[in-house]
N, C-alpha and C. Protein backbone atom coordinates (compact mmCIF):
# COMPACT_ATOMS: atom_id res chain seq x y z
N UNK A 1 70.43 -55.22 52.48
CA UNK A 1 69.17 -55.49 53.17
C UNK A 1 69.37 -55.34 54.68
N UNK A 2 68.54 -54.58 54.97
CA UNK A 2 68.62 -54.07 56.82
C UNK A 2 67.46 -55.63 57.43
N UNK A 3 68.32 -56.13 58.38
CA UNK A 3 67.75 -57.57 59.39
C UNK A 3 67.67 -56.76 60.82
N UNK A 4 66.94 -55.83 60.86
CA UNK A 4 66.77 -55.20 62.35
C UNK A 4 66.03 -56.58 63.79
N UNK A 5 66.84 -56.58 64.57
CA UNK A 5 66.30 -57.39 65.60
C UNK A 5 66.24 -57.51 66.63
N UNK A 6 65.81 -57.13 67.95
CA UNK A 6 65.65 -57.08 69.06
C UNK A 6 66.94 -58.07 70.10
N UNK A 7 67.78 -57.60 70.55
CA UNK A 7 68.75 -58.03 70.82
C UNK A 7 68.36 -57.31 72.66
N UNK A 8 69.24 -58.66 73.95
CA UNK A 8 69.05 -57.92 74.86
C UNK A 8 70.89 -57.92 75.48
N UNK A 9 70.82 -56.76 76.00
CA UNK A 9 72.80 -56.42 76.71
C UNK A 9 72.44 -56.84 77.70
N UNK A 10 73.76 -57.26 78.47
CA UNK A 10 73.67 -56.67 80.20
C UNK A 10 74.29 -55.31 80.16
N UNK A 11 74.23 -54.71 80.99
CA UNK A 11 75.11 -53.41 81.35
C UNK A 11 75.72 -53.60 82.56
N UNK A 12 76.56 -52.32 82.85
CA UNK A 12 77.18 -51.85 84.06
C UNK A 12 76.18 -52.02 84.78
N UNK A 13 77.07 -51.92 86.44
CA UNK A 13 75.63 -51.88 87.78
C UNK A 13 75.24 -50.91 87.36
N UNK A 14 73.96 -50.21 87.39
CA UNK A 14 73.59 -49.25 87.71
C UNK A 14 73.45 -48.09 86.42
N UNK A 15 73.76 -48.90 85.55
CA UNK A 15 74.38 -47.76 84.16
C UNK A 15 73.62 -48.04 83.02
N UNK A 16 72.10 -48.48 83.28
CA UNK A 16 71.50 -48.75 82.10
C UNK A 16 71.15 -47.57 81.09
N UNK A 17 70.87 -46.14 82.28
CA UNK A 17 70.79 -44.89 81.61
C UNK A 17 71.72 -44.49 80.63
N UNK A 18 73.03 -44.51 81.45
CA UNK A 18 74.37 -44.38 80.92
C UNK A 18 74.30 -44.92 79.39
N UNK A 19 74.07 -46.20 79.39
CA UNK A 19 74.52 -47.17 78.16
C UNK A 19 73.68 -46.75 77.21
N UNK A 20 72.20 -46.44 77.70
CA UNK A 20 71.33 -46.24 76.52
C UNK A 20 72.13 -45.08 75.72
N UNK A 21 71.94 -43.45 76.58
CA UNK A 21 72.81 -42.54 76.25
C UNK A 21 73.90 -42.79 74.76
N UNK A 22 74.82 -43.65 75.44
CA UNK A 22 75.98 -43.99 74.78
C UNK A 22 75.14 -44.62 73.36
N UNK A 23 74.59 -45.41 73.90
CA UNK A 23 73.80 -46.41 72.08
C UNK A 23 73.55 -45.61 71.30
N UNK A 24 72.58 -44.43 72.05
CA UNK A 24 71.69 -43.42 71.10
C UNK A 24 72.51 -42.79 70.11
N UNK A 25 73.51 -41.99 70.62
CA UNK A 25 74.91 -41.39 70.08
C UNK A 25 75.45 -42.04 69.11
N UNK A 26 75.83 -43.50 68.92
CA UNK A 26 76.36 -44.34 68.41
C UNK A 26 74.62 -44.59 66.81
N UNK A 27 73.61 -44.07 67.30
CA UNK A 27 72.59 -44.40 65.97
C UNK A 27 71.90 -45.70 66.35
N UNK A 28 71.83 -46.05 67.69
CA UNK A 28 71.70 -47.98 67.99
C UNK A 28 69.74 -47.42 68.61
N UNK A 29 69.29 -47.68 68.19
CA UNK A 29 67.54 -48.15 68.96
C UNK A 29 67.53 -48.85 70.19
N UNK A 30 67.26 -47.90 71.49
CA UNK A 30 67.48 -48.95 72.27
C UNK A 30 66.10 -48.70 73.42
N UNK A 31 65.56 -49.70 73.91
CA UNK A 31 64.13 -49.47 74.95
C UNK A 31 64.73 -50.24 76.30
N UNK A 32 64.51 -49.14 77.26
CA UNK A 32 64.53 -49.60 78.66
C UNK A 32 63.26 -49.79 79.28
N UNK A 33 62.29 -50.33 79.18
CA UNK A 33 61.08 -50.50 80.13
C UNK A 33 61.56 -50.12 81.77
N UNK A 34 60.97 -48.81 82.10
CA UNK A 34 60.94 -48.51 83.53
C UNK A 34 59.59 -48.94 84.39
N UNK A 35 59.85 -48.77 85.59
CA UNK A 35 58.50 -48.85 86.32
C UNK A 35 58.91 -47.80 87.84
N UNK A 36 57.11 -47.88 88.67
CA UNK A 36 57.58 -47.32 89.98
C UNK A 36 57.84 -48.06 90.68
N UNK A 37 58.57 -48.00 91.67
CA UNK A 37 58.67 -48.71 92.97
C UNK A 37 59.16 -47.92 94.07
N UNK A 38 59.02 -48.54 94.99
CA UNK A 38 58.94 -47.99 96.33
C UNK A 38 60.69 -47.32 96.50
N UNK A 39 60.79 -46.40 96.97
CA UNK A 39 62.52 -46.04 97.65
C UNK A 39 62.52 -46.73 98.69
N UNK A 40 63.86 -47.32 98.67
CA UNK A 40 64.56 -47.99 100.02
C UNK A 40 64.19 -47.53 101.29
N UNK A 41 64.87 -45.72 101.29
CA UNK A 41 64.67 -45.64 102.66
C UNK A 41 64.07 -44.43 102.90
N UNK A 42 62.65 -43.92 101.96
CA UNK A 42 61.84 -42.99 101.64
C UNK A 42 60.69 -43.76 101.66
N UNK A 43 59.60 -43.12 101.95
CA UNK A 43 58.08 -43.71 101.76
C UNK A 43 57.55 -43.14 100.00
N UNK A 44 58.71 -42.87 99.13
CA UNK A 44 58.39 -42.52 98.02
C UNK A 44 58.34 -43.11 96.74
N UNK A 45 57.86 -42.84 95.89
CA UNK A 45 58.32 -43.62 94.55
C UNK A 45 59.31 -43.37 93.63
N UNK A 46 59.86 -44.32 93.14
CA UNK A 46 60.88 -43.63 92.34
C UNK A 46 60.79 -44.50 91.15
N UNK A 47 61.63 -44.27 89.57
CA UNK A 47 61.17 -44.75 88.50
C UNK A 47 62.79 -45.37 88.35
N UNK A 48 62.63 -46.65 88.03
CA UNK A 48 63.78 -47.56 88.23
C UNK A 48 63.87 -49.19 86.92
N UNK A 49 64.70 -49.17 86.15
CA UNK A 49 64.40 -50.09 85.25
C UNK A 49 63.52 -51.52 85.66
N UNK A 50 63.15 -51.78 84.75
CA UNK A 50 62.29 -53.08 85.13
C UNK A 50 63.04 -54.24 85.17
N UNK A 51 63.83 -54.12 84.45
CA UNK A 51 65.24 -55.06 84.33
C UNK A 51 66.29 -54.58 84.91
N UNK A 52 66.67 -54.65 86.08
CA UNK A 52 68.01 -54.02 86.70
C UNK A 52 69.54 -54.44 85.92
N UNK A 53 70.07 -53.60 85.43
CA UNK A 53 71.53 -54.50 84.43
C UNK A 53 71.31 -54.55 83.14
N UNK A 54 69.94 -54.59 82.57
CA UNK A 54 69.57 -55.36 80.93
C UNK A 54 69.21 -53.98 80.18
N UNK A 55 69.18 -54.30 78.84
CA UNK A 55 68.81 -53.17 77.92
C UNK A 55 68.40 -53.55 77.08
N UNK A 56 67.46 -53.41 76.11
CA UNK A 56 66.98 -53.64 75.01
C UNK A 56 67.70 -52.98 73.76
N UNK A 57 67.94 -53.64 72.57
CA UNK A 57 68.84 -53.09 71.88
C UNK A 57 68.25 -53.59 70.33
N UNK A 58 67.63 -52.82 69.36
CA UNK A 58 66.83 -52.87 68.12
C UNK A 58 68.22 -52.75 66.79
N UNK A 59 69.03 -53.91 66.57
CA UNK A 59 70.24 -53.66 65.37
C UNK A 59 70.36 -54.81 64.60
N UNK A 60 70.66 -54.17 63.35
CA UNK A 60 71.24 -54.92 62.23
C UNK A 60 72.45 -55.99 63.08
N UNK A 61 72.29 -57.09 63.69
CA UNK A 61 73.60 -57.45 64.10
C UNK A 61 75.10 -57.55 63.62
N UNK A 62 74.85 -57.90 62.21
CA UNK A 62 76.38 -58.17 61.56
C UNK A 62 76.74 -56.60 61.52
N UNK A 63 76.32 -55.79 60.77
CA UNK A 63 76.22 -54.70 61.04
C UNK A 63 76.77 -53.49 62.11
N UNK A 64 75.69 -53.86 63.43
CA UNK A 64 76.20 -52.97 64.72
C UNK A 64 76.62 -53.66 65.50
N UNK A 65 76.87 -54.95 65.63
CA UNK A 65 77.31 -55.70 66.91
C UNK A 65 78.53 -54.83 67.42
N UNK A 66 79.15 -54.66 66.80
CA UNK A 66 80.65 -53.43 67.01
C UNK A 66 80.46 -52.91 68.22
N UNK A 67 79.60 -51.54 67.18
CA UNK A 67 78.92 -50.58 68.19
C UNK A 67 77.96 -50.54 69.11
N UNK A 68 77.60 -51.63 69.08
CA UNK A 68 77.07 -51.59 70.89
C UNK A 68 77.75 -52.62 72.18
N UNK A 69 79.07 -53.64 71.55
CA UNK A 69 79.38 -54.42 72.15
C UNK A 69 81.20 -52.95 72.80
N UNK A 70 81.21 -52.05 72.19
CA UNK A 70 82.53 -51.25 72.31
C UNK A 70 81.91 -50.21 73.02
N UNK A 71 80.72 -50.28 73.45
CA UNK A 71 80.03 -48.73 73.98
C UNK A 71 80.37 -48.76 75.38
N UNK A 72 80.38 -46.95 76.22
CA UNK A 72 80.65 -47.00 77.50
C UNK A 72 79.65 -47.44 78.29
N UNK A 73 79.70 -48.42 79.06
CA UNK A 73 78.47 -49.05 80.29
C UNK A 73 77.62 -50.22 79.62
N UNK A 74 78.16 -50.54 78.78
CA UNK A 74 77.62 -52.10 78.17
C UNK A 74 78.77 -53.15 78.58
N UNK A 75 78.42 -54.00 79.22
CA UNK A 75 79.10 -55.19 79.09
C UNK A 75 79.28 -56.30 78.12
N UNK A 76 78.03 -56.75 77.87
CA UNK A 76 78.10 -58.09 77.05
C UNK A 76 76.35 -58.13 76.18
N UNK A 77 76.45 -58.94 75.10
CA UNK A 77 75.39 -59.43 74.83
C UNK A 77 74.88 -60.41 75.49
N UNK A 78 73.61 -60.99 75.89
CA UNK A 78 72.90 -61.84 76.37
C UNK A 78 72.31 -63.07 75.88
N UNK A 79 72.87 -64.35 75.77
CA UNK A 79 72.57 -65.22 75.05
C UNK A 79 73.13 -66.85 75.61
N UNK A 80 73.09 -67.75 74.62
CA UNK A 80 73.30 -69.10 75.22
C UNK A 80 74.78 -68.93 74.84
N UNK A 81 75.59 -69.71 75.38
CA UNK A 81 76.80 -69.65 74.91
C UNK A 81 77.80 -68.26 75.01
N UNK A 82 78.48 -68.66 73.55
CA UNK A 82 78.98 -67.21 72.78
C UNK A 82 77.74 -66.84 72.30
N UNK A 83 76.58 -67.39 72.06
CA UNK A 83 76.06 -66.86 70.60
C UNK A 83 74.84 -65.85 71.23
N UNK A 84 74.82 -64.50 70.84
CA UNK A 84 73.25 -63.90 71.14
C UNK A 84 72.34 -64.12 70.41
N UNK A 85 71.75 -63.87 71.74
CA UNK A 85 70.19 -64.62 71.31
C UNK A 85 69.06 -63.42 70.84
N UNK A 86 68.66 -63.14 69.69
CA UNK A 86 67.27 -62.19 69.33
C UNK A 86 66.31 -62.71 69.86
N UNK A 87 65.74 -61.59 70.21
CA UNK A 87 64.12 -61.82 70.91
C UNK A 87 63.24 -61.50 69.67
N UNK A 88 61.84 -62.03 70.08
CA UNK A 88 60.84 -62.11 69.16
C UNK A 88 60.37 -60.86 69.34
N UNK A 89 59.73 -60.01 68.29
CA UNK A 89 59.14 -59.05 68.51
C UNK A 89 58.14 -58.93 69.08
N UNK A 90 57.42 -59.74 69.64
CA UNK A 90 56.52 -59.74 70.55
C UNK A 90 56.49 -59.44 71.59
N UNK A 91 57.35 -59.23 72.22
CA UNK A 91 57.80 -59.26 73.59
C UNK A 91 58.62 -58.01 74.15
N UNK A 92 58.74 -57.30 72.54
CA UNK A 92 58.72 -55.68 72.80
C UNK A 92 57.54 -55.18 72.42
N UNK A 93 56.56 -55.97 72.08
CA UNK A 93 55.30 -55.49 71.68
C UNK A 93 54.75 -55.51 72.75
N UNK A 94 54.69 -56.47 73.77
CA UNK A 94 54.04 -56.63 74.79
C UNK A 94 54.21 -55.44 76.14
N UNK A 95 56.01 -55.38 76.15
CA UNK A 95 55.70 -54.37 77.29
C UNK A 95 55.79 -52.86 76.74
N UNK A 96 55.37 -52.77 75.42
CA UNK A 96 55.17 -51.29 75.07
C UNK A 96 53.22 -50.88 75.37
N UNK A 97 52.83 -52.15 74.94
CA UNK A 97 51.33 -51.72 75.22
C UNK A 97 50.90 -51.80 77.11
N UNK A 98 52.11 -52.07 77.42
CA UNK A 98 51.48 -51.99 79.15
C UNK A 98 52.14 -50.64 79.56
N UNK A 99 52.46 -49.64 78.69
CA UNK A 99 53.47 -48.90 79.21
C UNK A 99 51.96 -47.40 78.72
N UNK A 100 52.65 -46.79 80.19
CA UNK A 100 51.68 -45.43 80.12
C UNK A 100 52.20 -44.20 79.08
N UNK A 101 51.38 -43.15 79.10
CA UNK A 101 52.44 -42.26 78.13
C UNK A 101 53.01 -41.78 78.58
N UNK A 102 53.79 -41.66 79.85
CA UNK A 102 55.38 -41.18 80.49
C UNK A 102 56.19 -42.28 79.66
N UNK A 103 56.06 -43.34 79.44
CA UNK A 103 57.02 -44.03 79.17
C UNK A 103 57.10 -45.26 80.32
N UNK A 104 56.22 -45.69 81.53
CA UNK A 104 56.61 -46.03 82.57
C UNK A 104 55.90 -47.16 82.25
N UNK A 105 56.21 -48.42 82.87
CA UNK A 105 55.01 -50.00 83.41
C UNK A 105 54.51 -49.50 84.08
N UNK A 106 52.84 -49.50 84.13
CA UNK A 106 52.00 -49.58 85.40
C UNK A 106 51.54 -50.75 85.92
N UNK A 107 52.24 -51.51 87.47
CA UNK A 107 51.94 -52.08 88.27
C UNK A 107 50.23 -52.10 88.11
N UNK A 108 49.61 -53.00 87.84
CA UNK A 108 47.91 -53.29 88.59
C UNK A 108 48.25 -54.22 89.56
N UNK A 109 47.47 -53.62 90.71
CA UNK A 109 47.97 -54.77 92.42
C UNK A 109 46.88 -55.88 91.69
N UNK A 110 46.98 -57.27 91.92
CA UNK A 110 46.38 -57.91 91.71
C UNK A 110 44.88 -58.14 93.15
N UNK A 111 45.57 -57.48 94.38
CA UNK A 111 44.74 -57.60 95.42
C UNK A 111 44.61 -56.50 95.99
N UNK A 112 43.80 -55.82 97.07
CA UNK A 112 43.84 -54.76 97.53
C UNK A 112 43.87 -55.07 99.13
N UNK A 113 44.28 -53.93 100.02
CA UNK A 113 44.84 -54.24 101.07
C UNK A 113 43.17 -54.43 101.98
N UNK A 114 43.38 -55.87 102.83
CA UNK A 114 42.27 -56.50 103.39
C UNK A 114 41.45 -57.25 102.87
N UNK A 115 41.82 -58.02 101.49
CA UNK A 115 42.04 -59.49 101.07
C UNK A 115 42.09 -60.24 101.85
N UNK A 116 41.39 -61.30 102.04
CA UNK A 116 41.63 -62.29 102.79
C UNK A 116 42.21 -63.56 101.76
N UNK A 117 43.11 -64.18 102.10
CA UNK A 117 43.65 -64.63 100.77
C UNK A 117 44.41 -66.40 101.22
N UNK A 118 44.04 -67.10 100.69
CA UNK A 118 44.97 -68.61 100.90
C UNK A 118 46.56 -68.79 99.91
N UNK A 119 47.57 -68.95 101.05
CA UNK A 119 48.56 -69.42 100.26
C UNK A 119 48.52 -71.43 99.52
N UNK A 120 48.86 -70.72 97.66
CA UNK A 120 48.60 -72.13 97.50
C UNK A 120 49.84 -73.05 97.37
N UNK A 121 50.96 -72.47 97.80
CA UNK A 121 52.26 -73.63 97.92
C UNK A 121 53.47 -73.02 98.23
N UNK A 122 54.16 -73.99 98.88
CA UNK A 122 55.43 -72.89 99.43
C UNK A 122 55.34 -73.69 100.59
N UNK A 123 56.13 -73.30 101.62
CA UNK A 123 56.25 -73.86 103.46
C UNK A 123 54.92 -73.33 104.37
N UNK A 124 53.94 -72.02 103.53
CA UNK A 124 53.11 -71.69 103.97
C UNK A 124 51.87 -72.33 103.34
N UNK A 125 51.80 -73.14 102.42
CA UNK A 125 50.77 -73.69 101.93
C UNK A 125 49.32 -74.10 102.93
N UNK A 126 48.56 -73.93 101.83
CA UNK A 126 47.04 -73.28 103.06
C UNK A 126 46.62 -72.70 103.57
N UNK A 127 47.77 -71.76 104.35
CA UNK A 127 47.26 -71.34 105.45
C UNK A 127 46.81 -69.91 104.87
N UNK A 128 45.86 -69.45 105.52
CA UNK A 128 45.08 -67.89 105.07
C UNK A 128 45.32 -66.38 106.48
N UNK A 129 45.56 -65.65 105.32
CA UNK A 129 46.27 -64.08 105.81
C UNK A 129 45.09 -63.08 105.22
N UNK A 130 45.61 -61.61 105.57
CA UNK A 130 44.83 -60.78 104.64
C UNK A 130 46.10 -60.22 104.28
N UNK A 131 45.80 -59.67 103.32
CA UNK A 131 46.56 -58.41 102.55
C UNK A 131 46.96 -57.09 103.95
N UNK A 132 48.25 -57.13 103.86
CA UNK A 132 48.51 -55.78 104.35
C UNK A 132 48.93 -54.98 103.60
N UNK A 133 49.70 -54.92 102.41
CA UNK A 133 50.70 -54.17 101.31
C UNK A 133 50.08 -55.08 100.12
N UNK A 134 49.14 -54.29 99.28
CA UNK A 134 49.26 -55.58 98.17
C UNK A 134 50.32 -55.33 97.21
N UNK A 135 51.32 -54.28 97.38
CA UNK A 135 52.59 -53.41 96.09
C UNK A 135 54.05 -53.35 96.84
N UNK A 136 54.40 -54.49 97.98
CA UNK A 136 55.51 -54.28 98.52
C UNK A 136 56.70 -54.32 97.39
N UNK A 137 56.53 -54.18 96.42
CA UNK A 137 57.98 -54.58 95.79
C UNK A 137 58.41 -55.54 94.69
N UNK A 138 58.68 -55.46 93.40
CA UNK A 138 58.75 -56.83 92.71
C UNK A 138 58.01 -58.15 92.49
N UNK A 139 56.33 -57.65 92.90
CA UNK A 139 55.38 -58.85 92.68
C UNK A 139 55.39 -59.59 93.60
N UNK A 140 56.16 -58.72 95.21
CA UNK A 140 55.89 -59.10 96.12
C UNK A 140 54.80 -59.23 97.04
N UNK A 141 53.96 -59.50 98.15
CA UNK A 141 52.62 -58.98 98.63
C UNK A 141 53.25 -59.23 100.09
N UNK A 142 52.41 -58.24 101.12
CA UNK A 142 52.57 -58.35 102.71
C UNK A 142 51.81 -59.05 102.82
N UNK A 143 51.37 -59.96 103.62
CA UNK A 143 50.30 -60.63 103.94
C UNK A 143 50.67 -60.95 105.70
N UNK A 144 49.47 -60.26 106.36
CA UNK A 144 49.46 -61.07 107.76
C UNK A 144 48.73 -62.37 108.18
N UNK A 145 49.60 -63.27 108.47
CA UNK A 145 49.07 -63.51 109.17
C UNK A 145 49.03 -64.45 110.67
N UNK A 146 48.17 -65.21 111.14
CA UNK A 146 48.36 -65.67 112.60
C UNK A 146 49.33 -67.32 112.90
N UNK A 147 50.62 -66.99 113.38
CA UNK A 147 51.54 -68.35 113.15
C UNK A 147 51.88 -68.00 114.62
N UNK A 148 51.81 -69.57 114.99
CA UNK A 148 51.94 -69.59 116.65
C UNK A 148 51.32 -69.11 117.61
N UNK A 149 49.97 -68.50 117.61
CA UNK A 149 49.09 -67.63 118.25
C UNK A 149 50.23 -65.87 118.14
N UNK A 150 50.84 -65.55 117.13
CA UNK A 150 51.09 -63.97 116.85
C UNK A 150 50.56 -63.80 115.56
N UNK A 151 50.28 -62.78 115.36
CA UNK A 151 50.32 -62.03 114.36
C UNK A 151 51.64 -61.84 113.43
N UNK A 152 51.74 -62.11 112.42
CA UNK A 152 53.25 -62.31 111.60
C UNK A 152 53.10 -61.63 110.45
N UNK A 153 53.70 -61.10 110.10
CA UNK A 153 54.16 -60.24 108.19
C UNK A 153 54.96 -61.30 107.71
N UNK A 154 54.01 -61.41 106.11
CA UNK A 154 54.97 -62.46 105.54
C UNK A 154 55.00 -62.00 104.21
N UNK A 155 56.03 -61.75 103.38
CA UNK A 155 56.27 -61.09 102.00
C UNK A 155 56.38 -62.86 100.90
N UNK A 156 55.16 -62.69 100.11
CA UNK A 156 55.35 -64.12 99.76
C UNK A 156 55.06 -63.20 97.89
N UNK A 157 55.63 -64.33 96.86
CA UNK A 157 54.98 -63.82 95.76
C UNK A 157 53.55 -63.54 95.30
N UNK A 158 53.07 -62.68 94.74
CA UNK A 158 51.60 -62.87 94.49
C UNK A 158 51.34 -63.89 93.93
N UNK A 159 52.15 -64.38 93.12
CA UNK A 159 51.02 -65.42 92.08
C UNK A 159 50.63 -66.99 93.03
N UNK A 160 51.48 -67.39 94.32
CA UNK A 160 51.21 -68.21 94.62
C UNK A 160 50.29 -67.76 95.65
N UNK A 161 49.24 -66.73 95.87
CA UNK A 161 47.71 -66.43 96.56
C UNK A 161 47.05 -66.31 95.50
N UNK A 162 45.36 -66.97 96.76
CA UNK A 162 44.52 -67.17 95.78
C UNK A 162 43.65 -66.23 96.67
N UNK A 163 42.59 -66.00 96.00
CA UNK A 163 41.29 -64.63 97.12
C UNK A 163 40.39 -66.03 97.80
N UNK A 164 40.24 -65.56 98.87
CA UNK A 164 39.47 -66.57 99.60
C UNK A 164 38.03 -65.65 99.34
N UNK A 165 36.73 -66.73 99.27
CA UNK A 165 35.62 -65.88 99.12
C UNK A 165 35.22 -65.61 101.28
N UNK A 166 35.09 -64.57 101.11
CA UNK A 166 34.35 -63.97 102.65
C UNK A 166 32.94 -64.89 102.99
C-alpha cells in the first residue's frame, strides 16, 4: 500500500533548483512554489522560491526517506525533533490554486501607491503615512511618512496597516 505524503526538506543555500533536479531523477514528486520579486541591484523582476532553503517533497516515507535524505543539495528533513513532520494536503492545495499558469505566486498588493494608511501596532502605532511602494519586498510596504517635521520612508509589514478613509 502506497502512504504518499507531503513532506517539507531544507536544502543547500541557494540549491533548491539543484535538489529538486536531483529528486526528480531519483522518481521523488517534488513542488517549489516560486514568486516575483524585485532584484537586489536591478529595477527588475526576477522569479525566486517562495521559501528560500525549503522544498516540498510528495513520498511514501518508509519507502523514499533514503532517497531524498542521500540526494545532492538536500540537507535534512524538516520537523520537531528527529521526527518529520507531514504536512496536510491542504496547504499544497492552497498554494497551487494561487499559482498562475507559469507556475509562479501572484503577489495582489493589498494597497496601491497613495493610500493613506494608519499604522496599527509596532513603535509606529497610530501614526498615518501614504503608500509609497505598496510591493517593496516580502509583504513588505514603503510608507511615508512625517516624523520630526521630515518626511521619512518606513518599510513596515502590510498586515499591521489599516486604509484610512479620505
Amino acid at each position: 500500500m502506497v502512504n504518499l505524503q507531503w513532506f517539507v526538506i531544507s536544502t543547500k543555500a541557494r540549491r533548491e533548483q539543484y535538489a529538486q533536479d536531483q529528486l526528480g531523477r531519483r522518481g521523488v514528486e517534488t513542488f517549489l512554489p516560486r514568486i516575483l520579486e524585485p532584484a537586489r541591484l536591478r529595477p527588475t523582476l526576477i522569479i525566486a522560491p517562495l521559501f528560500p532553503g525549503y522544498l516540498f517533497v510528495h513520498i511514501d516515507f518508509e519507502d523514499q526517506y533514503f532517497d531524498v535524505v542521500w540526494t545532492p543539495g538536500v540537507r535534512r528533513f524538516v520537523g520537531f525533533g528527529t521526527s518529520p513532520c507531514p504536512l496536510d494536503d491542504a496547504v499544497i492545495d492552497f498554494l497551487h490554486a494561487r499559482m498562475g499558469q507559469e507556475g509562479i505566486l501572484r503577489h495582489i498588493p493589498v494597497f496601491r501607491q497613495g493610500d493613506v494608511v494608519r499604522i496599527k501596532r509596532g513603535p509606529f502605532e497610530g501614526l498615518v503615512g501614504i503608500i509609497e511602494n505598496p510591493g517593496c519586498g516580502r509583504g513588505r510596504v514603503r510608507v511615508l511618512m512625517e516624523l520630526l517635521r521630515r518626511q521619512t520612508r518606513v518599510e513596515v509589514p502590510q498586515q499591521i496597516l489599516e486604509r484610512v478613509s479620505a
